[in-house]
PDB file of N, CA and C in Angstrom:
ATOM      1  N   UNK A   1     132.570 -68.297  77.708  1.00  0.00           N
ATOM      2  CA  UNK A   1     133.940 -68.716  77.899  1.00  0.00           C
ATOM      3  C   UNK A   1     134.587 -68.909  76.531  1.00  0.00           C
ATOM      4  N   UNK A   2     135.989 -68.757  76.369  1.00  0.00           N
ATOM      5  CA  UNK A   2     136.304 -68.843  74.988  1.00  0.00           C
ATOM      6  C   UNK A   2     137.640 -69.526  75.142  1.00  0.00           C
ATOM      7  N   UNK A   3     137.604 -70.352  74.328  1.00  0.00           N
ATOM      8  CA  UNK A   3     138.787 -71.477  74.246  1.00  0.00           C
ATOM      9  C   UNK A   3     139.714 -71.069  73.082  1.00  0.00           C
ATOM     10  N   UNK A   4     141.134 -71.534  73.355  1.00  0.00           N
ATOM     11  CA  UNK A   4     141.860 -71.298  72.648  1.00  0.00           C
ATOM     12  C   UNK A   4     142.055 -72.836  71.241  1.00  0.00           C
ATOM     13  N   UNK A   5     143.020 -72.422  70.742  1.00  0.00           N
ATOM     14  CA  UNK A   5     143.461 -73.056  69.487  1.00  0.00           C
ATOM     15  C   UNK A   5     144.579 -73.929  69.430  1.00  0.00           C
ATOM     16  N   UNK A   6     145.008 -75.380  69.442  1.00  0.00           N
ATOM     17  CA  UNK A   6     145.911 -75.883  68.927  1.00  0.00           C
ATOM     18  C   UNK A   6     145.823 -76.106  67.831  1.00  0.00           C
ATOM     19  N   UNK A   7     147.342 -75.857  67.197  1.00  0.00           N
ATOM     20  CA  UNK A   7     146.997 -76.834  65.876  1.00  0.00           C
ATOM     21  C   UNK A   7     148.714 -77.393  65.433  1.00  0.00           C
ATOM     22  N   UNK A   8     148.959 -78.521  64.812  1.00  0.00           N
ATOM     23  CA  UNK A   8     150.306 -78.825  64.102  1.00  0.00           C
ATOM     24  C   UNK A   8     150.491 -78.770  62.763  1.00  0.00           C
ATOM     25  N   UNK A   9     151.424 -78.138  62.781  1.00  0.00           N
ATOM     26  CA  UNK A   9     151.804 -77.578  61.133  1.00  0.00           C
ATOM     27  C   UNK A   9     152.942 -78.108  60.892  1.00  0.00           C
ATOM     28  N   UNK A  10     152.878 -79.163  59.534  1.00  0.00           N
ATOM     29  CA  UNK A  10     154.280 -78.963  59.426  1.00  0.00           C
ATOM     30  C   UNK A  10     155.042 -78.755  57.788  1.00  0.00           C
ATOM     31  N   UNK A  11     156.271 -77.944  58.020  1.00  0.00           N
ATOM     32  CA  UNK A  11     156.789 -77.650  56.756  1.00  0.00           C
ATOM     33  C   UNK A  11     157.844 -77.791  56.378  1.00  0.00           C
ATOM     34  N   UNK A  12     158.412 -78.404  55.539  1.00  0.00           N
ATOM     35  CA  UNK A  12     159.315 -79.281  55.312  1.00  0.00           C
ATOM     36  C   UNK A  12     159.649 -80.121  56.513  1.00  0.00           C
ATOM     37  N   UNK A  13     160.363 -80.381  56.993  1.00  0.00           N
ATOM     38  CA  UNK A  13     161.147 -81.290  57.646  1.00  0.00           C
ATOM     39  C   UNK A  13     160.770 -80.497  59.460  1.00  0.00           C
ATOM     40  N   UNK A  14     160.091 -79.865  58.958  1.00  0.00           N
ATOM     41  CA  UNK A  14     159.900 -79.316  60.940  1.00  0.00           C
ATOM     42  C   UNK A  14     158.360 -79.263  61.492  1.00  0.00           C
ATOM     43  N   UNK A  15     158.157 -79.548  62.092  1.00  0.00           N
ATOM     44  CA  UNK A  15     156.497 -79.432  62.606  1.00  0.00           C
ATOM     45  C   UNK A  15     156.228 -78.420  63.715  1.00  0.00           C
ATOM     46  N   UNK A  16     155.580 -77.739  63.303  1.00  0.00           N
ATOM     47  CA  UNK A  16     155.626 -76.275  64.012  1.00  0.00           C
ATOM     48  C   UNK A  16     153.801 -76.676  64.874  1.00  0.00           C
ATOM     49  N   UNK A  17     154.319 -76.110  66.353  1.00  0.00           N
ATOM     50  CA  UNK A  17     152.599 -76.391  67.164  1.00  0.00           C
ATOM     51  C   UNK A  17     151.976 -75.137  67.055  1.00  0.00           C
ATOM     52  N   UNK A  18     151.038 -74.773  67.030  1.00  0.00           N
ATOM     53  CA  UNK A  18     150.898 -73.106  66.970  1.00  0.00           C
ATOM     54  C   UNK A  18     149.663 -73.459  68.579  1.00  0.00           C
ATOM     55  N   UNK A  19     149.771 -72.577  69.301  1.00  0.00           N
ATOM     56  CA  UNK A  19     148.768 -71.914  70.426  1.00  0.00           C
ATOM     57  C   UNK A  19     148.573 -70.817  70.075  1.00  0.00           C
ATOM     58  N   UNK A  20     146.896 -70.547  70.249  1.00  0.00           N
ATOM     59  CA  UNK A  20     146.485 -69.601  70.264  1.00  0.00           C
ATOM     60  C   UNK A  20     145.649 -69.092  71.550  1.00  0.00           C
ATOM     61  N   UNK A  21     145.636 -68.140  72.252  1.00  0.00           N
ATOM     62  CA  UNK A  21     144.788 -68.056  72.723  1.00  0.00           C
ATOM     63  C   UNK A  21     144.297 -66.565  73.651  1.00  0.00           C
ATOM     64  N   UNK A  22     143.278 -66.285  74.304  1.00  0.00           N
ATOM     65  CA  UNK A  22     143.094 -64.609  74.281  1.00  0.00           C
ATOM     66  C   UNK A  22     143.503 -64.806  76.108  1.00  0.00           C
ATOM     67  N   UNK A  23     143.674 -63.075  76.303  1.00  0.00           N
ATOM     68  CA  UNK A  23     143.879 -62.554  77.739  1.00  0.00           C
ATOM     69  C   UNK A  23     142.971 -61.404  77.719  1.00  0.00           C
ATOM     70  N   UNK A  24     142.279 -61.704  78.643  1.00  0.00           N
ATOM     71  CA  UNK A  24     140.904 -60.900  78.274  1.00  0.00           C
ATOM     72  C   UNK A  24     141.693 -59.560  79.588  1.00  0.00           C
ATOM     73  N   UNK A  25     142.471 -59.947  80.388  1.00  0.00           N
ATOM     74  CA  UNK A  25     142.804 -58.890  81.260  1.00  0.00           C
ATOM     75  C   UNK A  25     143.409 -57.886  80.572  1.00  0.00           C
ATOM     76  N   UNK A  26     144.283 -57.883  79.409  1.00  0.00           N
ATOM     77  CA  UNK A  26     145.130 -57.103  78.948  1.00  0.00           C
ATOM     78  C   UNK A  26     144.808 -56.826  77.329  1.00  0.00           C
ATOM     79  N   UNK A  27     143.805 -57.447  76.722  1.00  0.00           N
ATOM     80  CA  UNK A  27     142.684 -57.661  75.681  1.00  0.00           C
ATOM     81  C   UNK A  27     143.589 -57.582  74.625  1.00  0.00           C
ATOM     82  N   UNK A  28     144.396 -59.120  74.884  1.00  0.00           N
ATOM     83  CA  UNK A  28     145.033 -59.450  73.808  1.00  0.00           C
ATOM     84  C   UNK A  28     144.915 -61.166  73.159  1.00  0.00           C
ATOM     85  N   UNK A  29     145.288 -61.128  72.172  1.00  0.00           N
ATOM     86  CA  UNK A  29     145.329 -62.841  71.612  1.00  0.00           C
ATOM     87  C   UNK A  29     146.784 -62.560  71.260  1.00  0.00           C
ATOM     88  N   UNK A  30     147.025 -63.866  71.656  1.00  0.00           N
ATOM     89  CA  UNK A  30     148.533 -64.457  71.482  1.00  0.00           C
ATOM     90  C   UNK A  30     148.648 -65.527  71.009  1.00  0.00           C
ATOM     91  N   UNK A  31     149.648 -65.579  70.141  1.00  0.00           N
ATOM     92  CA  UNK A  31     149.456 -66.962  69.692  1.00  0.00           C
ATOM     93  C   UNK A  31     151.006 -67.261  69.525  1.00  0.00           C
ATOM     94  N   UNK A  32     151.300 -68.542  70.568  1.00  0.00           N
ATOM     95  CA  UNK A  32     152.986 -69.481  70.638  1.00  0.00           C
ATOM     96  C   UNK A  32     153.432 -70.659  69.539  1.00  0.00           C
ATOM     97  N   UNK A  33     154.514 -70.266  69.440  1.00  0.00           N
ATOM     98  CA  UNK A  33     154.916 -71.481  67.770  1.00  0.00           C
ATOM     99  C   UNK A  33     155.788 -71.781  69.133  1.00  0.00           C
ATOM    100  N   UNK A  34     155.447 -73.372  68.758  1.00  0.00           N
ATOM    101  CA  UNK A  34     156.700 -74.555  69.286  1.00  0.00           C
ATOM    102  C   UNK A  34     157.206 -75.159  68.153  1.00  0.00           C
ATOM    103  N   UNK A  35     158.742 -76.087  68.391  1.00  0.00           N
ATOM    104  CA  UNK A  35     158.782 -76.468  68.058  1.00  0.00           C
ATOM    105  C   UNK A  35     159.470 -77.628  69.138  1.00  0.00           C
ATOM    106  N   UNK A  36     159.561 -78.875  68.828  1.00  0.00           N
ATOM    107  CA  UNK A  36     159.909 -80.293  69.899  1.00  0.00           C
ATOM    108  C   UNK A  36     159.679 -79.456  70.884  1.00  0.00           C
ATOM    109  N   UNK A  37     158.256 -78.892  71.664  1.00  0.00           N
ATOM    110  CA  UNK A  37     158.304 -78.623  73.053  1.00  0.00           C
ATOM    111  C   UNK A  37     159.233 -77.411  72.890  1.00  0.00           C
ATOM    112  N   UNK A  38     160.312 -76.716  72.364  1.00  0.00           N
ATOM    113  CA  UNK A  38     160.320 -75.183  73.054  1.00  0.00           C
ATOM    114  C   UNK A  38     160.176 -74.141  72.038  1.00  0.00           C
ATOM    115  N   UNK A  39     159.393 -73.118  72.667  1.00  0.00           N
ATOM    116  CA  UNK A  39     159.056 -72.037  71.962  1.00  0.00           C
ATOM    117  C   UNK A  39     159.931 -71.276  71.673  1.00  0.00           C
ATOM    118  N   UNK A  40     159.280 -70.963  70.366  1.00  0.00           N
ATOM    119  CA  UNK A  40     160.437 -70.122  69.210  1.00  0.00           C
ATOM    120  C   UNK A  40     159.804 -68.887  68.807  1.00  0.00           C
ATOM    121  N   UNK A  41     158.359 -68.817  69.317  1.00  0.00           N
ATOM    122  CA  UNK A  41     158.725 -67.259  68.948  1.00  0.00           C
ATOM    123  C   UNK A  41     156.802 -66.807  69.403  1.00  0.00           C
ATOM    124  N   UNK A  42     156.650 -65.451  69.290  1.00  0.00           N
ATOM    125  CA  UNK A  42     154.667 -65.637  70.194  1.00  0.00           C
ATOM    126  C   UNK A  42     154.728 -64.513  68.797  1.00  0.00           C
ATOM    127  N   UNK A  43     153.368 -64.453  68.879  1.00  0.00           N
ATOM    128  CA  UNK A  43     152.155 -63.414  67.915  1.00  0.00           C
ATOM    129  C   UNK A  43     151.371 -62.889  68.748  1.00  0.00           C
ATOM    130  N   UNK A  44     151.547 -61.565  69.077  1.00  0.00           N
ATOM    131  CA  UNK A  44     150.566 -61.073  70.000  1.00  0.00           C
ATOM    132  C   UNK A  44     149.994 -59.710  68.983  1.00  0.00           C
ATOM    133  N   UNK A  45     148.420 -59.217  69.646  1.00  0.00           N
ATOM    134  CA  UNK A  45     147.962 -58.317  68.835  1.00  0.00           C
ATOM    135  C   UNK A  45     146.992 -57.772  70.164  1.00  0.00           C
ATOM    136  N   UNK A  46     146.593 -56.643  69.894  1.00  0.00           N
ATOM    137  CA  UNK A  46     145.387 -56.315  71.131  1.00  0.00           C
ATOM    138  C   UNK A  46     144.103 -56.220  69.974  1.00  0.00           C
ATOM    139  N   UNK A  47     143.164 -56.247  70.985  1.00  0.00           N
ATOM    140  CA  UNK A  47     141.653 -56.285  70.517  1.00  0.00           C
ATOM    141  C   UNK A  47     140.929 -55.324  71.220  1.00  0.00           C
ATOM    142  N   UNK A  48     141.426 -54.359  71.806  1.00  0.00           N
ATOM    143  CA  UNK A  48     140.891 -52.997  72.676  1.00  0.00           C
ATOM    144  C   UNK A  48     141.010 -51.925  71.983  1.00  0.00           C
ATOM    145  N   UNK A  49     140.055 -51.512  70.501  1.00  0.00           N
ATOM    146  CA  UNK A  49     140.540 -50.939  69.993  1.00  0.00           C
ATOM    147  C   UNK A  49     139.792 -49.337  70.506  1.00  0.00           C
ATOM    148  N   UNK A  50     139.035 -49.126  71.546  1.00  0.00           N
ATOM    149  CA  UNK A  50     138.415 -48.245  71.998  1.00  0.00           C
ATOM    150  C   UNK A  50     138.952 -48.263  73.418  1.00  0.00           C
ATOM    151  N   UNK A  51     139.128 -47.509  74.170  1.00  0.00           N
ATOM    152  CA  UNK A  51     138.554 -47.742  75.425  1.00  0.00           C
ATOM    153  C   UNK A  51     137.176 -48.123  76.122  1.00  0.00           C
ATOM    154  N   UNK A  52     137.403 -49.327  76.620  1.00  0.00           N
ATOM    155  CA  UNK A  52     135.651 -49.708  77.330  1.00  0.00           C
ATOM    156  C   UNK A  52     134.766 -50.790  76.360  1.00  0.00           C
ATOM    157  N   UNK A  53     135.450 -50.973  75.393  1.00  0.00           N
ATOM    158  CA  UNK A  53     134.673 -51.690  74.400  1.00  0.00           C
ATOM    159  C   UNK A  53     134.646 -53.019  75.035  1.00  0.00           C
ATOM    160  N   UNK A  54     133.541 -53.606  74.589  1.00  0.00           N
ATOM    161  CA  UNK A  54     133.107 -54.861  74.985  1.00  0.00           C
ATOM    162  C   UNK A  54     132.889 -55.720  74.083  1.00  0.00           C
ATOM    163  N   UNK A  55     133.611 -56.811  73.416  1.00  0.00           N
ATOM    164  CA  UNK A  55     133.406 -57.944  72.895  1.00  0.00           C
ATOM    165  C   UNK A  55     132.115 -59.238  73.056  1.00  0.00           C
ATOM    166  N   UNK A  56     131.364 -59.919  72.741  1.00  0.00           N
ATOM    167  CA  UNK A  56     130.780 -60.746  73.109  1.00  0.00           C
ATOM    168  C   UNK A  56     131.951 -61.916  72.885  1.00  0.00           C
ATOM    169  N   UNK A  57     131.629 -63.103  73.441  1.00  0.00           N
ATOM    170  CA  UNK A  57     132.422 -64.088  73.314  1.00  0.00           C
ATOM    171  C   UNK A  57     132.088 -64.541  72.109  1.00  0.00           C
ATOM    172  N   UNK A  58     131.223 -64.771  71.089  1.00  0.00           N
ATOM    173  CA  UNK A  58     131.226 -65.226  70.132  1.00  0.00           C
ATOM    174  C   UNK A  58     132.517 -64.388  69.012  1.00  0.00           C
ATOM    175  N   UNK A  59     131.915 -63.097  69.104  1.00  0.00           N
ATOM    176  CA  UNK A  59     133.214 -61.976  68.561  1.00  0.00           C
ATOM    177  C   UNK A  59     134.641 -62.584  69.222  1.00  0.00           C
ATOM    178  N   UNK A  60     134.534 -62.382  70.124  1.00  0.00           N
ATOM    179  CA  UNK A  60     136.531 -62.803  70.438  1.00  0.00           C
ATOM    180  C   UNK A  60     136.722 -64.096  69.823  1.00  0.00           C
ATOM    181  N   UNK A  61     135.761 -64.953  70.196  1.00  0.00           N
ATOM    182  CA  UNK A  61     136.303 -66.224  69.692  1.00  0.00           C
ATOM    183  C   UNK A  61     136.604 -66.673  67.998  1.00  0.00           C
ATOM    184  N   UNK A  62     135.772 -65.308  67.025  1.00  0.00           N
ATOM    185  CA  UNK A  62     135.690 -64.956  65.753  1.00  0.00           C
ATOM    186  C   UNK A  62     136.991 -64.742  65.457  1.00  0.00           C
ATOM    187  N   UNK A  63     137.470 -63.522  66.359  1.00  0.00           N
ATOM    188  CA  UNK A  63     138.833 -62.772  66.064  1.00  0.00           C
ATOM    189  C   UNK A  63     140.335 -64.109  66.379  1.00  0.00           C
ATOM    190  N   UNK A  64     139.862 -64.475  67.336  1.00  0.00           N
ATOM    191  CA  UNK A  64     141.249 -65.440  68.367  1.00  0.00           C
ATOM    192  C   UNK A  64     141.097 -66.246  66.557  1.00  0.00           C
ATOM    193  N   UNK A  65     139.838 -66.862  66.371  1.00  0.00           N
ATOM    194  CA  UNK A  65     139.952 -68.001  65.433  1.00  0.00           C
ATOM    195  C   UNK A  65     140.404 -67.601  64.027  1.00  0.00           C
ATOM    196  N   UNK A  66     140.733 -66.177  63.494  1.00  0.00           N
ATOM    197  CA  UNK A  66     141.386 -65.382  62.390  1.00  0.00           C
ATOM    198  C   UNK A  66     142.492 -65.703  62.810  1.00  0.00           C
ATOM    199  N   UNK A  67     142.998 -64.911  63.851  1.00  0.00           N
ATOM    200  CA  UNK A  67     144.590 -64.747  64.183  1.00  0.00           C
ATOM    201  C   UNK A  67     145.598 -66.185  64.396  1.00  0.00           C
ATOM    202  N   UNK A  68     144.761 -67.511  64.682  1.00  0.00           N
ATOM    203  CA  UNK A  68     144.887 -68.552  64.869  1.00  0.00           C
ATOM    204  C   UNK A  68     145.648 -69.003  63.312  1.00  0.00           C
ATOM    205  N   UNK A  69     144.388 -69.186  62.232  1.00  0.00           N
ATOM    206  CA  UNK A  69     144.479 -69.333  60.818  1.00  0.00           C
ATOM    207  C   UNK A  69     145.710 -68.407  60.198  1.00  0.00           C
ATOM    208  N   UNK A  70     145.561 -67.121  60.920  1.00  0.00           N
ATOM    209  CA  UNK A  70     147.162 -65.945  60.421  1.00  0.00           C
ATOM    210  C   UNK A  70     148.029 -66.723  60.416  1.00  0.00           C
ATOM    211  N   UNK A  71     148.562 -67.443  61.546  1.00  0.00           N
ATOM    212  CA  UNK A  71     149.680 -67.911  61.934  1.00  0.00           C
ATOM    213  C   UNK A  71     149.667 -69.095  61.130  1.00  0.00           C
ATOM    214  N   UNK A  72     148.766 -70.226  61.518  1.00  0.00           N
ATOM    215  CA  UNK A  72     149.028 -71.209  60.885  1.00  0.00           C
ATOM    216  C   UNK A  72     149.432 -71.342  59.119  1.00  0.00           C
ATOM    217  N   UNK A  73     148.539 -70.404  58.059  1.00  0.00           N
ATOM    218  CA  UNK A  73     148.773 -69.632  57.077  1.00  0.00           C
ATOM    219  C   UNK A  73     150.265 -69.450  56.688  1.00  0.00           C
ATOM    220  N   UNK A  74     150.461 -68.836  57.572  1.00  0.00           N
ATOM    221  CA  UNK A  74     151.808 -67.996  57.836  1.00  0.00           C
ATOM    222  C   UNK A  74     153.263 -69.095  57.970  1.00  0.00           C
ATOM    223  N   UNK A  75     152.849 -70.148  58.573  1.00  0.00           N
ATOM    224  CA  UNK A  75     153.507 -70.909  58.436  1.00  0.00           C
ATOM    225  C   UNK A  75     153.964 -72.238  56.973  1.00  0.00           C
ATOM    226  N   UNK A  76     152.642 -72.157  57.031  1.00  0.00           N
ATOM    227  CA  UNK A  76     152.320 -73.380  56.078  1.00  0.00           C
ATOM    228  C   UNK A  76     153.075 -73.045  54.515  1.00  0.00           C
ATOM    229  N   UNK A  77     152.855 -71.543  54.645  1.00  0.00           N
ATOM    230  CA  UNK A  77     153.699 -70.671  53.419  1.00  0.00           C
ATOM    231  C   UNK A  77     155.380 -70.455  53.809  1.00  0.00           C
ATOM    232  N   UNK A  78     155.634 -70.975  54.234  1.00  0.00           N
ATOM    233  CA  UNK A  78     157.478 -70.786  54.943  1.00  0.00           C
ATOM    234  C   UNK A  78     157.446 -69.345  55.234  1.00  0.00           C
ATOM    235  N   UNK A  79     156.552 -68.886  56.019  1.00  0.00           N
ATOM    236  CA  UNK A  79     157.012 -67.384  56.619  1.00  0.00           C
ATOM    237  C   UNK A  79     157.173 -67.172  58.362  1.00  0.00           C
ATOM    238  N   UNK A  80     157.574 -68.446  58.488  1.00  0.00           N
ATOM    239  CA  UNK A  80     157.414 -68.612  60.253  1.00  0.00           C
ATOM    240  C   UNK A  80     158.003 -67.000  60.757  1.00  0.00           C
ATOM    241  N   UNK A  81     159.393 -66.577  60.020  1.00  0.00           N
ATOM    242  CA  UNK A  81     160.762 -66.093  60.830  1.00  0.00           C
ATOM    243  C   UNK A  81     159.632 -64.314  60.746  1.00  0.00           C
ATOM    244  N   UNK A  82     158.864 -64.209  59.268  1.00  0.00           N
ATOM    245  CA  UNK A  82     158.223 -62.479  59.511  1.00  0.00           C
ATOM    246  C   UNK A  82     156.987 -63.163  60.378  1.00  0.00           C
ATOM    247  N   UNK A  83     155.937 -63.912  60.297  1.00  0.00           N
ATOM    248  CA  UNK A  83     155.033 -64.162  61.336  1.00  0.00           C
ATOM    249  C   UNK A  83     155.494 -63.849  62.709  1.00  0.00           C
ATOM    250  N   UNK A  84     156.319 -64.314  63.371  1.00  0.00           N
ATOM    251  CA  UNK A  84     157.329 -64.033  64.561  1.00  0.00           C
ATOM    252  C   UNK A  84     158.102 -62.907  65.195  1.00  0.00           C
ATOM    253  N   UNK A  85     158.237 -62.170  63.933  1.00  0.00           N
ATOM    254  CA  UNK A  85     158.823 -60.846  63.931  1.00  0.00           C
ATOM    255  C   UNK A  85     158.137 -60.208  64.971  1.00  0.00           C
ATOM    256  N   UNK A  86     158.799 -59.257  66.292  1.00  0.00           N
ATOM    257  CA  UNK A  86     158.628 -58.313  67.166  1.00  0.00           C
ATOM    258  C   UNK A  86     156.911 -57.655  66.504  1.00  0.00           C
ATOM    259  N   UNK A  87     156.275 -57.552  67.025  1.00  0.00           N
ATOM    260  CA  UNK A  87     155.228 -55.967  66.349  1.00  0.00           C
ATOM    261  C   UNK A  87     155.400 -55.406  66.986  1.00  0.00           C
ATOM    262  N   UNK A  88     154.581 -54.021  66.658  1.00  0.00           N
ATOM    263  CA  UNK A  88     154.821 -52.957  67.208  1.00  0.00           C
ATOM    264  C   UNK A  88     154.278 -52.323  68.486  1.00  0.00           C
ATOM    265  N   UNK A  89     154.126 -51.391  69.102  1.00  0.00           N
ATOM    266  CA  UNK A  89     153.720 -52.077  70.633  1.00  0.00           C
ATOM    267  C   UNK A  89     152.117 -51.834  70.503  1.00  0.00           C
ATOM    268  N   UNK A  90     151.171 -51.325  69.696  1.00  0.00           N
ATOM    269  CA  UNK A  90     149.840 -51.345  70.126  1.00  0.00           C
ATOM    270  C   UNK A  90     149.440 -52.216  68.470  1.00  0.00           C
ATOM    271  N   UNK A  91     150.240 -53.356  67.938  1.00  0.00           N
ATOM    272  CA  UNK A  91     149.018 -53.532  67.107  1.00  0.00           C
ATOM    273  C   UNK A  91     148.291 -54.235  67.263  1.00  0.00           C
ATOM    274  N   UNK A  92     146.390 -53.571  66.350  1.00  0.00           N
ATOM    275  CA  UNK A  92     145.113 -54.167  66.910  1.00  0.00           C
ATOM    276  C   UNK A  92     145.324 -55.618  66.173  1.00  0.00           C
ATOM    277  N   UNK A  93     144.474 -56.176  66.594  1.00  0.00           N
ATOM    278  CA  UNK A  93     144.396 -57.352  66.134  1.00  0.00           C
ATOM    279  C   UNK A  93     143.931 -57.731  64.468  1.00  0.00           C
ATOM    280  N   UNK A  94     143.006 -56.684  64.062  1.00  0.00           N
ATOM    281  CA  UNK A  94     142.253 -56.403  62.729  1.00  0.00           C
ATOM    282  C   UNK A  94     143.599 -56.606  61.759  1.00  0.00           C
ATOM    283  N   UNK A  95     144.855 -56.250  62.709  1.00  0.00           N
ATOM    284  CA  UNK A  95     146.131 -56.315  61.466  1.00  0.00           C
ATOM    285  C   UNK A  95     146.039 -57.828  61.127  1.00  0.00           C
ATOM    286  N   UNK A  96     145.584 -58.926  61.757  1.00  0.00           N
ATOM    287  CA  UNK A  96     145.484 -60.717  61.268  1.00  0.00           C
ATOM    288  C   UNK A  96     144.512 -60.617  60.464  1.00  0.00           C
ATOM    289  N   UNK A  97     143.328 -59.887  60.535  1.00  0.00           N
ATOM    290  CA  UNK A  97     142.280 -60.332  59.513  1.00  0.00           C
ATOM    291  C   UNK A  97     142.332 -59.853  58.318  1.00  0.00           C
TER     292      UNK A  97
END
């Protein structure tokens, strides 16, 4: 089973929540920035970089826990607004690590 990620960040004057966490149906990690309770913006990436490939849970929970640190990173450096930015529609997840 693989658990996701809270964490609170905050930079200057705003405290940003970051969620992270995977969808194994659609073999993606996502990760939601709040801020006071409403979300401002998601990080999504896929992790299917084959067809059929199979992850162990230790691996996903490796990858979820990179993409987790991306964001938070990402924030902590005042880059919330490109962290947030749209991607593109298939990127793998390897683009966080």
């Amino acid at each position: 089973m693989i658990f996701g990620f809270n964490t609170d960040v905050k930079c200057g004057d705003t405290v940003y929540h970051v969620q992270t966490e995977a969808h194994r149906s659609t073999h993606t990690f996502q990760s939601t920035v709040f801020v006071k309770g409403q979300c401002i913006g998601k990080k999504s990436g896929s992790y299917q970089e084959e067809a059929g490939a199979e992850y162990t849970d230790q691996q996903l929970h490796s990858m979820l826990k990179e993409q987790h640190r991306f964001v938070v990173e990402a924030i902590r450096d005042g880059l919330v607004d490109e962290v947030l930015k749209p991607a593109t529609p298939a990127q793998p997840a390897s683009d966080f690590l």
